[in-house]
Protein backbone atom coordinates (compact mmCIF):
# COMPACT_ATOMS: atom_id res chain seq x y z
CA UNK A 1 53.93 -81.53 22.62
CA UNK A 2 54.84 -82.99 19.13
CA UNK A 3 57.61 -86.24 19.22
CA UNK A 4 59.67 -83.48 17.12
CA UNK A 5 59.84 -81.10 19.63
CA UNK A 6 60.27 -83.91 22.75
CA UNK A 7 63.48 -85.21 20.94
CA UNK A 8 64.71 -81.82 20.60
CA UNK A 9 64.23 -81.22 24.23
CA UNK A 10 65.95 -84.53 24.76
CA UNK A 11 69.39 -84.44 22.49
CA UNK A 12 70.49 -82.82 19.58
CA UNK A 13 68.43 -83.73 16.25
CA UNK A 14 71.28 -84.00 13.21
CA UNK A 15 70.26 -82.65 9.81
CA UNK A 16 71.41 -83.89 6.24
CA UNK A 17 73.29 -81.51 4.34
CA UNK A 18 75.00 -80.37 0.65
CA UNK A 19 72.43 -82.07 -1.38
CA UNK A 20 73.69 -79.94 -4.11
CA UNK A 21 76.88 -81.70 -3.33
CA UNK A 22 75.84 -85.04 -3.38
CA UNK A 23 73.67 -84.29 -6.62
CA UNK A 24 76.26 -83.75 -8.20
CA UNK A 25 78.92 -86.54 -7.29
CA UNK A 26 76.02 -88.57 -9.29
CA UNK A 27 77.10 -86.80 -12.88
CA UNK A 28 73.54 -86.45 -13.75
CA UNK A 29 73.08 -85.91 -17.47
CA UNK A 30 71.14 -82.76 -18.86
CA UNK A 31 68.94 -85.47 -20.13
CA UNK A 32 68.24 -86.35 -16.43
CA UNK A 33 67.75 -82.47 -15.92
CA UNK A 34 65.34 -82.87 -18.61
CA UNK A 35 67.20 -80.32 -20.50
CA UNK A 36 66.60 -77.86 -17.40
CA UNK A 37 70.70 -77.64 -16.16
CA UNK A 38 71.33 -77.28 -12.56
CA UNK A 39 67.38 -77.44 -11.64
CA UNK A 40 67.89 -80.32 -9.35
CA UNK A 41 64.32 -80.31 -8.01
CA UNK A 42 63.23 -81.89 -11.16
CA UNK A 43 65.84 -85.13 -10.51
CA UNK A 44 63.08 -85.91 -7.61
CA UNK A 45 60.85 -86.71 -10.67
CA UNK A 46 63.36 -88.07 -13.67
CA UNK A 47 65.98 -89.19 -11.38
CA UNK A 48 64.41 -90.44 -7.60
CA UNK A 49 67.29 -93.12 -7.66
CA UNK A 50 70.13 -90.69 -7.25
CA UNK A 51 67.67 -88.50 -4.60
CA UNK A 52 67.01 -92.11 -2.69
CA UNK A 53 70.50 -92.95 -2.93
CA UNK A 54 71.31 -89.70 -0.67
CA UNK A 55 68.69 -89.55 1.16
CA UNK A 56 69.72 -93.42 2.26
CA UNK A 57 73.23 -92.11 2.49
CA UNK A 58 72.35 -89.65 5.13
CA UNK A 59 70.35 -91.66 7.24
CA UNK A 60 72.97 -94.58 6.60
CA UNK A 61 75.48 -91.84 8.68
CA UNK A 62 73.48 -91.19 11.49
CA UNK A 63 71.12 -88.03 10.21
CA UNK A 64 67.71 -87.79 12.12
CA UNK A 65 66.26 -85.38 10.03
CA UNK A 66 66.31 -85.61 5.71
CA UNK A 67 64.78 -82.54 3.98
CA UNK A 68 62.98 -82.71 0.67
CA UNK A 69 65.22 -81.65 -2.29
CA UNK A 70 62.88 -79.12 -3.27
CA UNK A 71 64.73 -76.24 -2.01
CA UNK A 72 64.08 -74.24 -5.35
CA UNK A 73 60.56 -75.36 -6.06
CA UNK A 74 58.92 -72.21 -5.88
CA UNK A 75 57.19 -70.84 -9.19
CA UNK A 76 59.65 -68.08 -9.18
CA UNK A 77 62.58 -70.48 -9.72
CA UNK A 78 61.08 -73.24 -11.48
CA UNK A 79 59.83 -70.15 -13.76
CA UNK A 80 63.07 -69.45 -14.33
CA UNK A 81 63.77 -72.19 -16.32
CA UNK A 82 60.69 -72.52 -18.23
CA UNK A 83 58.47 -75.08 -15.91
CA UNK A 84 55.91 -72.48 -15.38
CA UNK A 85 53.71 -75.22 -13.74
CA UNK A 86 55.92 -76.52 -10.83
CA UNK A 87 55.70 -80.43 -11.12
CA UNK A 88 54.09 -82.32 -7.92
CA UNK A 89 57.50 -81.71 -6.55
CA UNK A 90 56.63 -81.87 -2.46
CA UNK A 91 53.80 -84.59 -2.63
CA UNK A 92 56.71 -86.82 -5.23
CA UNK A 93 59.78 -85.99 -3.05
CA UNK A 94 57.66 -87.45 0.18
CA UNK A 95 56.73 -90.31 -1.48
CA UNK A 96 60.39 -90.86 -2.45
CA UNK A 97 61.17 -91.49 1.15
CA UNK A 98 58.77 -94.41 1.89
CA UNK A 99 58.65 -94.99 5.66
CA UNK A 100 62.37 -94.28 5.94
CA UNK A 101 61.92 -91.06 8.31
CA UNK A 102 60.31 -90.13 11.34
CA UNK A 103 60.80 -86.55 10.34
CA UNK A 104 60.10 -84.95 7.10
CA UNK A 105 60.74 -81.18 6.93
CA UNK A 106 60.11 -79.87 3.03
CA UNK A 107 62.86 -77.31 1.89
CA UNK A 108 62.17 -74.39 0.12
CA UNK A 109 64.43 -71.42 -0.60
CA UNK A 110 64.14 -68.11 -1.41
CA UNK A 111 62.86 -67.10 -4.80
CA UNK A 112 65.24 -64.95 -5.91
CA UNK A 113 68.57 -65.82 -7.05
């Protein structure tokens, strides 16, 4: 059995949460956006300061479990506003974490809006 699933059998495992939330109690710029508004998934690449800065947050309350902040980094959203070649988003948002985590779920949502 995985160390995952033994904690789970052992206690509750506490997520992170409203990342969009915390994204944007940073005021990134467009600029930081790089011109693509609102597609946070890029910030993992032109901002990883503000995504470190939550990610530390989270674990700094208590979270077990951080999730990548590539929730919309599927070609159908990242299409959506003009990346039509998703950027390393998974492979940069791990590497953003260091060996802060024991647990590293990546996020992604649904592709349609």
């Amino acid at each position: 059995m995985s160390d995952f699933l033994q904690t789970v059998r052992e206690r509750v495992v506490i997520y992170d949460g409203a990342m969009g939330t915390n994204i944007q109690l940073h005021n990134p710029t467009l600029e930081d956006y790089w011109g693509k508004e609102n597609c946070s998934e890029v910030l993992v690449l032109s901002r990883p300061d503000i995504i470190k800065d939550i990610h530390a947050s989270f674990l700094q309350v208590g979270c077990d479990v951080v999730e990548t902040n590539t929730f919309g980094g599927t070609r159908v959203v990242l299409g959506e506003f003009g990346l039509q070649e998703p950027p390393v988003l998974p492979e940069a948002s791990a590497r953003n974490f260091g060996n802060m985590l024991m647990y590293l779920p990546m996020m992604v949502g649904s592709s349609a809006n």
